[in-house]
Protein backbone atom coordinates (compact mmCIF):
# COMPACT_ATOMS: atom_id res chain seq x y z
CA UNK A 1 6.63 18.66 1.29
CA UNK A 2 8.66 15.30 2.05
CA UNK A 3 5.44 14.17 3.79
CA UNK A 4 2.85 14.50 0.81
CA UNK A 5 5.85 13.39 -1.62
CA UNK A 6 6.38 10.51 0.27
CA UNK A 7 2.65 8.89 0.05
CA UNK A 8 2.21 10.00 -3.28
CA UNK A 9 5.35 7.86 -4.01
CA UNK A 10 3.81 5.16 -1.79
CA UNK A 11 0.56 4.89 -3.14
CA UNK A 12 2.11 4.81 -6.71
CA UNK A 13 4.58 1.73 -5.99
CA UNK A 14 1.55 0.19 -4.28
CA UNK A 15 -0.18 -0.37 -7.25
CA UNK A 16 3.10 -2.00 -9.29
CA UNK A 17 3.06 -4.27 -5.55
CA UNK A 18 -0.72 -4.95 -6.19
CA UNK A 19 -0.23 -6.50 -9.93
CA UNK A 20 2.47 -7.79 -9.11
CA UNK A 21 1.15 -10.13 -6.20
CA UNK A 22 -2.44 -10.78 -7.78
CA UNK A 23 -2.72 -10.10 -11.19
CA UNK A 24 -1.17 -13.12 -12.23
CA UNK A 25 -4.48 -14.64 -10.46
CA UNK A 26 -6.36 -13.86 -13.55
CA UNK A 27 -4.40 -12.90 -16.07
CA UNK A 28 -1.61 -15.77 -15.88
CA UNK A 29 -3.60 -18.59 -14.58
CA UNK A 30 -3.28 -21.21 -17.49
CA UNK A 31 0.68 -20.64 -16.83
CA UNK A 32 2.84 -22.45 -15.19
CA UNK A 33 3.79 -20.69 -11.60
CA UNK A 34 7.57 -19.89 -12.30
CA UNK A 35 6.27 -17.73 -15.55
CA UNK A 36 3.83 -15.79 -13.37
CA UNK A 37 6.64 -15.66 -10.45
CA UNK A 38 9.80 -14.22 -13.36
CA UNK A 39 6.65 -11.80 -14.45
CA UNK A 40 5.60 -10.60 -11.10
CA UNK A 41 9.28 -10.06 -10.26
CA UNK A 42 9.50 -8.09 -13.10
CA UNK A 43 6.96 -5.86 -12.24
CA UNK A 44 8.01 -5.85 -8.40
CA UNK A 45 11.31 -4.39 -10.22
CA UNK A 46 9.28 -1.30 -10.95
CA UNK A 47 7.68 -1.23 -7.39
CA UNK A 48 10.72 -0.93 -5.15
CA UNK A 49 12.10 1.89 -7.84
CA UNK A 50 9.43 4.02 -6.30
CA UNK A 51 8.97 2.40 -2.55
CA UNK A 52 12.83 2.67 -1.69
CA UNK A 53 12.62 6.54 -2.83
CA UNK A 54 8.98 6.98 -0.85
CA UNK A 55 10.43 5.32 1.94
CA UNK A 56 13.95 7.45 2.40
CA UNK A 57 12.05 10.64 1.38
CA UNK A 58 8.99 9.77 4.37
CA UNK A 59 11.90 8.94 7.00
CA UNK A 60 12.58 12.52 7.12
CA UNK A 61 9.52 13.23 8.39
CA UNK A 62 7.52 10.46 9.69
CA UNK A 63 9.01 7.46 11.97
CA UNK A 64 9.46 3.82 11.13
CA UNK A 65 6.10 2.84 12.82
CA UNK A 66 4.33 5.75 10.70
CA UNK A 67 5.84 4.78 7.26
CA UNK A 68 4.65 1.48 8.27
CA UNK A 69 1.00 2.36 8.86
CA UNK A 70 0.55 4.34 6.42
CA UNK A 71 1.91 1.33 4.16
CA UNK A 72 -0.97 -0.48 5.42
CA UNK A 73 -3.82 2.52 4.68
CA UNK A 74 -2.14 3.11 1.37
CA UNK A 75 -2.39 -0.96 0.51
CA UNK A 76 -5.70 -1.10 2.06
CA UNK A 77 -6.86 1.91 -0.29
CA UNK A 78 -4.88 0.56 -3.46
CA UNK A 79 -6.45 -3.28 -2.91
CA UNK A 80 -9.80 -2.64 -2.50
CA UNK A 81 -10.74 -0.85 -5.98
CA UNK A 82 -8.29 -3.76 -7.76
CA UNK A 83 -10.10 -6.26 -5.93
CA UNK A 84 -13.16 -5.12 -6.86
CA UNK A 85 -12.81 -3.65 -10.34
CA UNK A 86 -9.56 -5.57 -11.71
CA UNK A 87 -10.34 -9.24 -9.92
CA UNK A 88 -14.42 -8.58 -10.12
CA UNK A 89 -14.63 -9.72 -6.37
CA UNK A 90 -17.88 -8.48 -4.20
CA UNK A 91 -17.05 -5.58 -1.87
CA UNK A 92 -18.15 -6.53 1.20
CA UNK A 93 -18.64 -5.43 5.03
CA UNK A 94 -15.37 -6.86 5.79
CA UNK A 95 -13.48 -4.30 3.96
CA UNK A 96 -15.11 -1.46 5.92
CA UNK A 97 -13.81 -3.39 9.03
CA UNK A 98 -10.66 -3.90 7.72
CA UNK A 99 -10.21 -0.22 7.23
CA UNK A 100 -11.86 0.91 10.75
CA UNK A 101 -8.99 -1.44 12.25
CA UNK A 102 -6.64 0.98 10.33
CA UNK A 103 -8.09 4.16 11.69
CA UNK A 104 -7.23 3.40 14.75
CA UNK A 105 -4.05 2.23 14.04
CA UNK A 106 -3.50 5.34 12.11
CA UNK A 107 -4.54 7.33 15.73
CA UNK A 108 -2.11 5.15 17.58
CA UNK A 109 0.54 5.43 15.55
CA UNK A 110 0.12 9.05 15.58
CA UNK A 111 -1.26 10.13 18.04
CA UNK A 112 2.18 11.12 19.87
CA UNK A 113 3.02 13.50 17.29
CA UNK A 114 -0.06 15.49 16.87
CA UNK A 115 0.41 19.22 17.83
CA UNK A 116 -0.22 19.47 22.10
CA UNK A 117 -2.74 22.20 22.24
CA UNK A 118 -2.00 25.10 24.57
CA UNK A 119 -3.87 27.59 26.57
């Protein structure tokens, strides 16, 4: 299943992408900037191991746009718990928002290849 592979793979170079943009926020804030930058890049290393696979593998079943929203639900889903757990920021109302804007891109984006019922 290409499909289920494919946002597994996602979801899993998501969180490298996650650390490596914000974690440095907390855990690499009494360093100077170009140590957090060569440490994030090393981590970001890791990331597009996994992302360039998803990606390729998810092209064989789901468009350009599609990869790309689902990108977006993946992040969305990957950022909120680190925000909130990892960075101990206050989940708030604007995250639901955030994530209704995303269901309806996800019907857009979608919505064309849904099965055309019959009868």
């Amino acid at each position: 299943m290409p499909g289920l592979q494919s946002i597994a793979l996602l979801a899993l170079s998501n969180i490298f992408m996650t650390f490596a943009w914000y974690a440095h926020l907390r855990d690499l804030r009494d360093k100077p900037w170009w140590i957090a930058a060569f440490i994030s890049w090393g981590i970001a290393l890791f990331e597009y191991l996994i992302q360039v696979p998803a990606n390729r593998i998810g092209y064989q079943v789901y468009s350009l746009g599609q990869l790309k929203i689902l990108q977006e639900v993946i992040t969305l889903s990957i950022f909120v718990p680190f925000a909130v757990f990892y960075m101990g920021q206050k989940l708030t109302w604007n995250y639901a928002g955030a994530a209704l804007c995303l269901a309806g891109a996800v019907f857009f984006i979608f919505r064309d290849a849904a099965p055309q019922a019959t009868g």
